[in-house]
N, C-alpha and C. Protein backbone atom coordinates (compact mmCIF):
# COMPACT_ATOMS: atom_id res chain seq x y z
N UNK A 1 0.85 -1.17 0.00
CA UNK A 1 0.00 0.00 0.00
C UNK A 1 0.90 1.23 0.00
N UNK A 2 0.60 2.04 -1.18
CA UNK A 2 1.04 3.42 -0.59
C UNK A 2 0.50 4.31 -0.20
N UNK A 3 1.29 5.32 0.80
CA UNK A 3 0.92 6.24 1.80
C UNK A 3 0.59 7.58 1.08
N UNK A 4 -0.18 8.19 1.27
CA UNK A 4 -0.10 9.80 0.71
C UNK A 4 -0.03 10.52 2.10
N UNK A 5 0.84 11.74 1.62
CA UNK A 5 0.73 12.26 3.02
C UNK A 5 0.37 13.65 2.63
N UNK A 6 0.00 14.05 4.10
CA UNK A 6 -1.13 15.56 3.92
C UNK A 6 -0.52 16.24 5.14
N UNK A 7 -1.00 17.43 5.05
CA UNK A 7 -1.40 18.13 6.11
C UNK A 7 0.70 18.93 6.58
N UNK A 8 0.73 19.74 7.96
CA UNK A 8 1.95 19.85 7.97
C UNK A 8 3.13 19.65 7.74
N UNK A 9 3.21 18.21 8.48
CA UNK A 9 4.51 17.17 8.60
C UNK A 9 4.54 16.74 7.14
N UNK A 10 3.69 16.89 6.00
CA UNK A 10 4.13 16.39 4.87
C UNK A 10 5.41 16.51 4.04
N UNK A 11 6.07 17.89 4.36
CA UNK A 11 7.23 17.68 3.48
C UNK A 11 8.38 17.69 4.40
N UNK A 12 8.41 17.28 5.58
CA UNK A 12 9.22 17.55 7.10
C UNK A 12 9.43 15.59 7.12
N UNK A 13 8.47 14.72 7.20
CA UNK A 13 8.54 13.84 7.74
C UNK A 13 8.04 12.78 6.38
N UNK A 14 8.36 12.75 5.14
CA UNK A 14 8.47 11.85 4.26
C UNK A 14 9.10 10.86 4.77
N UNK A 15 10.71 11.54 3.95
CA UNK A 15 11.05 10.30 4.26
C UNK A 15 11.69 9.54 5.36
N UNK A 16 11.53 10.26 6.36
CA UNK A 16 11.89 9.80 8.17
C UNK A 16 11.19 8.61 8.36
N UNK A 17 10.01 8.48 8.04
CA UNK A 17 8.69 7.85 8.36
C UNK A 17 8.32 6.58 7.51
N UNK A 18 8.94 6.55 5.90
CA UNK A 18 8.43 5.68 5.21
C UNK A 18 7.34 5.94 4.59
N UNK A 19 6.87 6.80 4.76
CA UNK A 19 5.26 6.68 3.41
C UNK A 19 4.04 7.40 4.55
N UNK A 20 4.68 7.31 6.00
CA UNK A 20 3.41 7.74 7.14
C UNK A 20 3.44 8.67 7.24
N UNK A 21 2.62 9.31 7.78
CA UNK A 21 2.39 10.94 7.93
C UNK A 21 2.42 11.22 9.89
N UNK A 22 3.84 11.34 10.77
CA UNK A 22 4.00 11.63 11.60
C UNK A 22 3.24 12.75 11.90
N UNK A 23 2.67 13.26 13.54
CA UNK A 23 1.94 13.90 14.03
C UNK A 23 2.53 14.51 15.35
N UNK A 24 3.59 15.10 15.14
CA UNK A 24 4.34 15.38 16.65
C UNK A 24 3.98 14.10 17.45
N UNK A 25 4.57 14.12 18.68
CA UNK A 25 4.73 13.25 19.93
C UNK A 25 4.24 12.00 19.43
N UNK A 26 5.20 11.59 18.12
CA UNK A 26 4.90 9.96 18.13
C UNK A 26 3.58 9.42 16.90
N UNK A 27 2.96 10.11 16.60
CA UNK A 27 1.24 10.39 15.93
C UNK A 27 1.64 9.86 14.76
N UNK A 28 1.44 8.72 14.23
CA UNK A 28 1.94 8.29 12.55
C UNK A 28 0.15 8.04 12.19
N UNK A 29 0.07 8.51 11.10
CA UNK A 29 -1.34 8.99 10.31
C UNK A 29 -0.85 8.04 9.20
N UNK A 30 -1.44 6.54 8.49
CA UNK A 30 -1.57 6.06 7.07
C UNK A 30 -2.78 6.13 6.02
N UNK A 31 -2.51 6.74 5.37
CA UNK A 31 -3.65 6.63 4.25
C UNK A 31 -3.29 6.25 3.35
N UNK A 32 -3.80 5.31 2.22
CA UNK A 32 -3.99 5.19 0.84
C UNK A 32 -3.51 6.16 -0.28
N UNK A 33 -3.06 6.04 -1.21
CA UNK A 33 -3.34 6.38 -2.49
C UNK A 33 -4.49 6.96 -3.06
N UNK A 34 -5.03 7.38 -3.61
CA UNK A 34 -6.33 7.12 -4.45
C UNK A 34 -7.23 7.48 -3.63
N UNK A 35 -7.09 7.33 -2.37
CA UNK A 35 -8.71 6.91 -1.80
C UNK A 35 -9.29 8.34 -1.03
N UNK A 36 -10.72 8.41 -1.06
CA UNK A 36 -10.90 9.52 -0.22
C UNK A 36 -10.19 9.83 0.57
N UNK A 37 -10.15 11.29 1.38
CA UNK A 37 -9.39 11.23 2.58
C UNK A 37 -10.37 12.73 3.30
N UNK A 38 -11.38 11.84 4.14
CA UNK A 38 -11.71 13.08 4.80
C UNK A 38 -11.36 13.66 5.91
N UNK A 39 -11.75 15.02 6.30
CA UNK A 39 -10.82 15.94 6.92
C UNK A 39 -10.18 15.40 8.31
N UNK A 40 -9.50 15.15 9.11
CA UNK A 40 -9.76 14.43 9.99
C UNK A 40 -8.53 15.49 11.23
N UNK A 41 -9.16 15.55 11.98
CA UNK A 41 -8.32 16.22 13.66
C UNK A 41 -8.15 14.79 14.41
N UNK A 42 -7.11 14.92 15.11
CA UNK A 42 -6.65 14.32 16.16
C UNK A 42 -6.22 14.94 17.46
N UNK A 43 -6.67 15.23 18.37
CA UNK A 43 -6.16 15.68 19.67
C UNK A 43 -6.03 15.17 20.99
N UNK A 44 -5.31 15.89 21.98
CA UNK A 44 -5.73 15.43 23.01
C UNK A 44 -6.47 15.93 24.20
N UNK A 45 -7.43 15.62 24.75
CA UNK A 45 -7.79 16.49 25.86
C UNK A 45 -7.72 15.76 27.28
N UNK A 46 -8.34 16.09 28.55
CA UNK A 46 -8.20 15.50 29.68
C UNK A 46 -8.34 14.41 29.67
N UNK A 47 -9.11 13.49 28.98
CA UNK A 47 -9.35 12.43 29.16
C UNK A 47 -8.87 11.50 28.53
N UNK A 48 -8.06 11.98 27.10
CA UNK A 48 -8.10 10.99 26.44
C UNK A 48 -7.35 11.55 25.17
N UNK A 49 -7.40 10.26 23.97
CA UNK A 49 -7.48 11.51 22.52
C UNK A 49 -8.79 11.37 21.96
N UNK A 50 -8.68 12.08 21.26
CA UNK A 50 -10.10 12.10 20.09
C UNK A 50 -10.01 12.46 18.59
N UNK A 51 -10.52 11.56 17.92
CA UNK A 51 -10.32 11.31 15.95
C UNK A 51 -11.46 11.69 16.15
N UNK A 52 -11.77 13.56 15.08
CA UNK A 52 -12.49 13.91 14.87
C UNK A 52 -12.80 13.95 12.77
N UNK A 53 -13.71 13.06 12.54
CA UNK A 53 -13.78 12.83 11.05
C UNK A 53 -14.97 13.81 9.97
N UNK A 54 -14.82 15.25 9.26
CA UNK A 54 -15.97 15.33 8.80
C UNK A 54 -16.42 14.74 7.54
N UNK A 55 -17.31 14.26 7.70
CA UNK A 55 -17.58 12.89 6.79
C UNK A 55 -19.60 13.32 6.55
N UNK A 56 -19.52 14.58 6.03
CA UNK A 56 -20.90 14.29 6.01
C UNK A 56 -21.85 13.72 5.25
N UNK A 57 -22.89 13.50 5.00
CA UNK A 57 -24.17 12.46 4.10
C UNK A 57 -23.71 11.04 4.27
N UNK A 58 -22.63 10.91 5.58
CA UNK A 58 -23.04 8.96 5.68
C UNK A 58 -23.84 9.04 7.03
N UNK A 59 -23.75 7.42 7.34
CA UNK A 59 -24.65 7.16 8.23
C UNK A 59 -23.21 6.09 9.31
N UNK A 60 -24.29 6.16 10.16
CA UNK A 60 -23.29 5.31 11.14
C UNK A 60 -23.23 4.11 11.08
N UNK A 61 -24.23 3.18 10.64
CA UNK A 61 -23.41 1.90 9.32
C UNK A 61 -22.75 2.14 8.36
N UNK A 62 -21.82 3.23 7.96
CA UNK A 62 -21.68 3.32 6.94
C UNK A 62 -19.62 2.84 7.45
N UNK A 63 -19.58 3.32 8.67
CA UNK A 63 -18.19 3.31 9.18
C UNK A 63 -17.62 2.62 9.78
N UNK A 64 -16.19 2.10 9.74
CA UNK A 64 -15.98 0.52 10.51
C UNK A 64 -14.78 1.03 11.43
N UNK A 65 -14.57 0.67 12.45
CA UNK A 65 -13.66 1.11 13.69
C UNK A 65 -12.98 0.24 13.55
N UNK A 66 -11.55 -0.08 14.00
CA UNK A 66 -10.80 -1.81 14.35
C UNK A 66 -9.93 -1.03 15.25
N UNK A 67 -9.82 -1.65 16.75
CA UNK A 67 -8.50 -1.23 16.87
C UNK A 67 -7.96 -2.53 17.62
N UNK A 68 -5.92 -2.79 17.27
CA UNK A 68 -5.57 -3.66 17.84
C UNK A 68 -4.28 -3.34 18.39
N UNK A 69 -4.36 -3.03 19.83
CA UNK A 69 -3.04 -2.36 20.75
C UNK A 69 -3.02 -0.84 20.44
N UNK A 70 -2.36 -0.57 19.91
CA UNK A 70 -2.10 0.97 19.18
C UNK A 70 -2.02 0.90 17.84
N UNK A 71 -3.24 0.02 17.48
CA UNK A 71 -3.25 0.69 15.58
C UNK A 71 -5.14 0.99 15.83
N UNK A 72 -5.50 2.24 15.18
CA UNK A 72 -6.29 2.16 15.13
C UNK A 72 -6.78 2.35 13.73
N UNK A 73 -8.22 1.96 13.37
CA UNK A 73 -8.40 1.85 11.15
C UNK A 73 -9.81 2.39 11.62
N UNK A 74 -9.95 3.60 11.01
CA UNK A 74 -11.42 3.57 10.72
C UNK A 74 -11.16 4.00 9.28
N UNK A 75 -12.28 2.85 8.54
CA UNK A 75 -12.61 3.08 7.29
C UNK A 75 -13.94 3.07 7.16
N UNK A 76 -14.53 3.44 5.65
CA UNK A 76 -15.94 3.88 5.24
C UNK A 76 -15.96 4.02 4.09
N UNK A 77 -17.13 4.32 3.94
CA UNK A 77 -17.13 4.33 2.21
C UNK A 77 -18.45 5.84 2.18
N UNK A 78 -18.91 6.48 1.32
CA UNK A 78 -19.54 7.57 1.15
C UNK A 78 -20.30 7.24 -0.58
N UNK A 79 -21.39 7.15 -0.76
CA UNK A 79 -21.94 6.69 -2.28
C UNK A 79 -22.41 8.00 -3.21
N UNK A 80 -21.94 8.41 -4.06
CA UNK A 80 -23.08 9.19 -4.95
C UNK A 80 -24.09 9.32 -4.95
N UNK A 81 -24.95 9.87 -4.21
CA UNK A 81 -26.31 9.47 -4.25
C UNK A 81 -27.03 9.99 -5.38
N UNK A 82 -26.42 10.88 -6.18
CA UNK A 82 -27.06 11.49 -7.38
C UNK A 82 -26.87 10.69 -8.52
N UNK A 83 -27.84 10.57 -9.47
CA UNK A 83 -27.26 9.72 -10.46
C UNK A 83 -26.36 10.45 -11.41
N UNK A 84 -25.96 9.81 -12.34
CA UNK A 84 -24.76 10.61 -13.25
C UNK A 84 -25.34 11.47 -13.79
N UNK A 85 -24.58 12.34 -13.95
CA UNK A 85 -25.17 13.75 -14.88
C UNK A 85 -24.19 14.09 -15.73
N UNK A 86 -24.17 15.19 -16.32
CA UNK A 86 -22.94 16.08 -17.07
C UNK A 86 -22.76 17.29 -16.13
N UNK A 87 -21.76 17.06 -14.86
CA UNK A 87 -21.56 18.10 -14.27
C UNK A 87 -20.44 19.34 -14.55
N UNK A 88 -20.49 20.30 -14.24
CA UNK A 88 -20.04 21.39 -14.86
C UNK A 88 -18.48 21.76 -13.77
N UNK A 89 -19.35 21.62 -12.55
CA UNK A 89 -18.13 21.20 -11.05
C UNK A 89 -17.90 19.87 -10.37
N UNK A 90 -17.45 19.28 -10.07
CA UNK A 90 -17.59 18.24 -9.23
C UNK A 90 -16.39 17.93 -7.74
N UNK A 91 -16.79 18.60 -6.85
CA UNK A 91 -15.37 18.83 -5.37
C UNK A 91 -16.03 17.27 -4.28
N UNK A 92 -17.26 17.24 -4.12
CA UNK A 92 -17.52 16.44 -3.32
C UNK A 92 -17.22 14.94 -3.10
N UNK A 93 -16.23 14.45 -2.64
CA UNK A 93 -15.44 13.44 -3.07
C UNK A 93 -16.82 12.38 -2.93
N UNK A 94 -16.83 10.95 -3.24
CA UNK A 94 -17.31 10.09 -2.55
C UNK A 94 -16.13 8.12 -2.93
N UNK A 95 -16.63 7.68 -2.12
CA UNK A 95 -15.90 6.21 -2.21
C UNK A 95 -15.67 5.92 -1.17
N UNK A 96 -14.61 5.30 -1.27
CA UNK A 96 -13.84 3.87 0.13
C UNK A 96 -12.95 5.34 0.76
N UNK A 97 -12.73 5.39 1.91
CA UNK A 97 -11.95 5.57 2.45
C UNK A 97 -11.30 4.53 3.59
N UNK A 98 -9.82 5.10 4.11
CA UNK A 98 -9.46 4.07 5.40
C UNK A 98 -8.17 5.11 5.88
N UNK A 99 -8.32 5.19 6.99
CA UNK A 99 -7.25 6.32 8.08
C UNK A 99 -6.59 4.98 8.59
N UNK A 100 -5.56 5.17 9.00
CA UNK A 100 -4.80 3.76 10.20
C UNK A 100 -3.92 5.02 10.82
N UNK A 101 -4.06 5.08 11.79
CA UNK A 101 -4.22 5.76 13.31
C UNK A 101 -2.80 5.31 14.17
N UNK A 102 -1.85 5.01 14.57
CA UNK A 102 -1.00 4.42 15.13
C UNK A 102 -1.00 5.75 16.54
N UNK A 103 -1.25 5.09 17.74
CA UNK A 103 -1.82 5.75 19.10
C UNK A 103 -0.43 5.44 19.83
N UNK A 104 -0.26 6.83 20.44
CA UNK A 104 1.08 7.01 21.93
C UNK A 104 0.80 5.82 22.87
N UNK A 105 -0.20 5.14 22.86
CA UNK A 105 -0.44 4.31 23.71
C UNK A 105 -1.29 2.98 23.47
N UNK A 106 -1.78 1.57 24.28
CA UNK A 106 -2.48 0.48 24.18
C UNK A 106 -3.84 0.92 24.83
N UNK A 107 -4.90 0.74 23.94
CA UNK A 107 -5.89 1.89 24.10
C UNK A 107 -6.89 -0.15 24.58
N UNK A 108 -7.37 0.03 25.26
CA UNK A 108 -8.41 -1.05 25.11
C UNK A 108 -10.13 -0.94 24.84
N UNK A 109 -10.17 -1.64 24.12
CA UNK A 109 -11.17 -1.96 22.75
C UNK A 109 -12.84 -1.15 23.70
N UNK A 110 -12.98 -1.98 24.45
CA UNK A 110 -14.09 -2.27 25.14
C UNK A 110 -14.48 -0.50 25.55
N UNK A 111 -13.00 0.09 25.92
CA UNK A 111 -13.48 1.50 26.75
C UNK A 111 -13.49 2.75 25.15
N UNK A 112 -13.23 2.33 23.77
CA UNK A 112 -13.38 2.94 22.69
C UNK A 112 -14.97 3.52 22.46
N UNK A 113 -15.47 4.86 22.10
CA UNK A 113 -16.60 5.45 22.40
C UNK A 113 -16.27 5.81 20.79
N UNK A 114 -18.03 5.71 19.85
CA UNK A 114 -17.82 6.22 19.14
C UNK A 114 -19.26 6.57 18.40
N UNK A 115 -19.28 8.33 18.18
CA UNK A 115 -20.16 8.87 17.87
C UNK A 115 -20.63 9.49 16.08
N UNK A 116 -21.52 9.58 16.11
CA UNK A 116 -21.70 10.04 14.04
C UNK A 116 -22.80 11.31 14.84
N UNK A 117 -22.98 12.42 14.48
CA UNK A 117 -23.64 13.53 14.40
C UNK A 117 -23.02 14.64 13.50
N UNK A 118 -24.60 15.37 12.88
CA UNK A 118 -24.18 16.39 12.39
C UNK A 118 -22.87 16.19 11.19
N UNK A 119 -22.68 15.27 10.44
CA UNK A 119 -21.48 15.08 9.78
C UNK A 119 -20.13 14.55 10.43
N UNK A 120 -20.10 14.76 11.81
CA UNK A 120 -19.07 14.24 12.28
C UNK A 120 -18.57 12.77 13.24
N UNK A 121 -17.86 12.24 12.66
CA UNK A 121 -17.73 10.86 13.04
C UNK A 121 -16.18 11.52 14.42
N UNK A 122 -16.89 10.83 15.62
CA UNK A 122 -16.32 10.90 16.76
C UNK A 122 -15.51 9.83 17.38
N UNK A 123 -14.43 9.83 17.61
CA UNK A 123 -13.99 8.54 18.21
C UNK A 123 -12.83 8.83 19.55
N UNK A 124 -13.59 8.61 20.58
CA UNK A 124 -13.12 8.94 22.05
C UNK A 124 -12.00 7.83 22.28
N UNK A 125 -10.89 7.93 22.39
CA UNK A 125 -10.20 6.93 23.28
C UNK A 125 -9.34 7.11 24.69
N UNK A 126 -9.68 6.93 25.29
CA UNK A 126 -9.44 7.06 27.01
C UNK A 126 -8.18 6.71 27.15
N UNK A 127 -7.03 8.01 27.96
CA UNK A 127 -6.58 7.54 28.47
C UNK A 127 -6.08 6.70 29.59
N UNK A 128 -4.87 5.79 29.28
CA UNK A 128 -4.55 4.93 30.28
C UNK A 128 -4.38 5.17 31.45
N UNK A 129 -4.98 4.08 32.62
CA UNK A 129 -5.19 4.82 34.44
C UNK A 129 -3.17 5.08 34.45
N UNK A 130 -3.12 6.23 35.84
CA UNK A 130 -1.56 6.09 35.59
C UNK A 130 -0.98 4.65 36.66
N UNK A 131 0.47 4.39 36.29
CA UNK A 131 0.07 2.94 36.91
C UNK A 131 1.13 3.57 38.16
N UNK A 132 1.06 2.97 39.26
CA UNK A 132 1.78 3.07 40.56
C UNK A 132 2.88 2.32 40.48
N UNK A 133 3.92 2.51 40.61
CA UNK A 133 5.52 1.62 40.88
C UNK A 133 5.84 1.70 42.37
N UNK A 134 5.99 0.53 42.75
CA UNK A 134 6.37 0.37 44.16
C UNK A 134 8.14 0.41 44.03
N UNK A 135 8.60 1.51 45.04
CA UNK A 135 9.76 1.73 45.51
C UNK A 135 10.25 0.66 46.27
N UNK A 136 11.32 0.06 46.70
CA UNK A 136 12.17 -0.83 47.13
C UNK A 136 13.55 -0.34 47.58
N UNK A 137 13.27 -0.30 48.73
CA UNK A 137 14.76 0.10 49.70
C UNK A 137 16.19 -0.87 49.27
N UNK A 138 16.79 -0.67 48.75
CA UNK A 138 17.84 -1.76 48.57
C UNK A 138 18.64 -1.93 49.76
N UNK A 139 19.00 -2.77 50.33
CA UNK A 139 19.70 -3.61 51.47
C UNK A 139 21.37 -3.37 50.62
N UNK A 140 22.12 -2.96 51.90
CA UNK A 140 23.58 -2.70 51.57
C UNK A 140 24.09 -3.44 53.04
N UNK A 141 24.82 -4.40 51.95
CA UNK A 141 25.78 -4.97 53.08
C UNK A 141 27.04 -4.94 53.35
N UNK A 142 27.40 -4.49 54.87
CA UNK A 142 28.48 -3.96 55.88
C UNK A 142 29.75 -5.02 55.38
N UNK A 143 31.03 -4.33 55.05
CA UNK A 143 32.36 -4.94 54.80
C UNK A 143 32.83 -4.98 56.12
N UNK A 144 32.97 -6.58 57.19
CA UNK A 144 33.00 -6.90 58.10
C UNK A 144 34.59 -6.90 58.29
C-alpha cells in the first residue's frame, strides 16, 4: 500500500517515516493512495485523545472502527447518491476511504466510544489509568 501524506509534517517527515504521515509526539497517520481522505483532527484532551472525522451524508453503518493495541483503522465508504449527470463542477469526493491511526499508547477496545452527528464521526479513546511503581529500599551490606 502506498501512503499519501497531507497536512503539515508532509514535506518535514516523508522520508523519516516511510510513506506515514507523523503527528508530533509519536502520531503516525496512514492513508492510501487514491482513496478519499476526509478531513480528519486528532487531539488530546483530559481524558483521552479524540479522531475527529468530517464525513458528512453517511450514516453510522456506513463506518468501521478496528483497533488492535495501538493501531487504530477507521474506514468507510460515502456513495453518490445522485445519479450521473454532465456536471459542470464536481469537489464532493465520494468512495472507500481508510485512516490507520497508530496511538502514543495500548488503548483497550471495550473503553473505545464512538459517535456520528451532524457530519461528524467521533472517536473517544481514554486515556490509560496512571500505573503506581512500588519503591524498594535496597539492602547494603556492611564490609566486616
Amino acid at each position: 500500500m502506498t501512503i499519501r501524506w497531507t497536512g503539515f509534517w508532509a514535506g518535514m517527515m516523508r522520508s523519516s517515516v516511510g510513506g506515514d504521515r507523523l503527528l508530533g509526539d509519536g502520531w503516525i497517520v496512514g492513508q492510501p493512495d487514491g482513496a478519499w481522505q476526509p478531513p480528519t483532527d486528532i487531539y488530546e484532551d483530559d481524558t483521552g485523545i479524540v479522531i475527529r472525522i468530517e464525513a458528512a451524508g453517511m450514516r453510522r453503518e456506513d463506518f468501521s472502527i478496528s483497533l488492535a493495541g495501538c493501531n487504530l483503522v477507521v474506514a468507510g465508504g460515502r456513495t453518490d447518491a445522485v445519479p450521473k449527470r454532465a456536471y459542470h463542477q464536481m469537489e464532493i469526493p465520494f468512495g472507500e476511504f481508510r485512516a490507520e491511526i497508530r496511538l502514543p499508547w495500548v488503548v483497550e477496545p471495550e473503553s473505545v466510544e464512538a459517535t456520528y452527528e451532524d457530519g461528524f464521526l467521533l472517536v473517544s479513546l481514554p486515556r490509560p489509568p496512571a500505573q503506581r511503581l512500588s519503591v524498594v529500599e535496597s539492602v547494603q551490606e556492611e564490609d566486616g
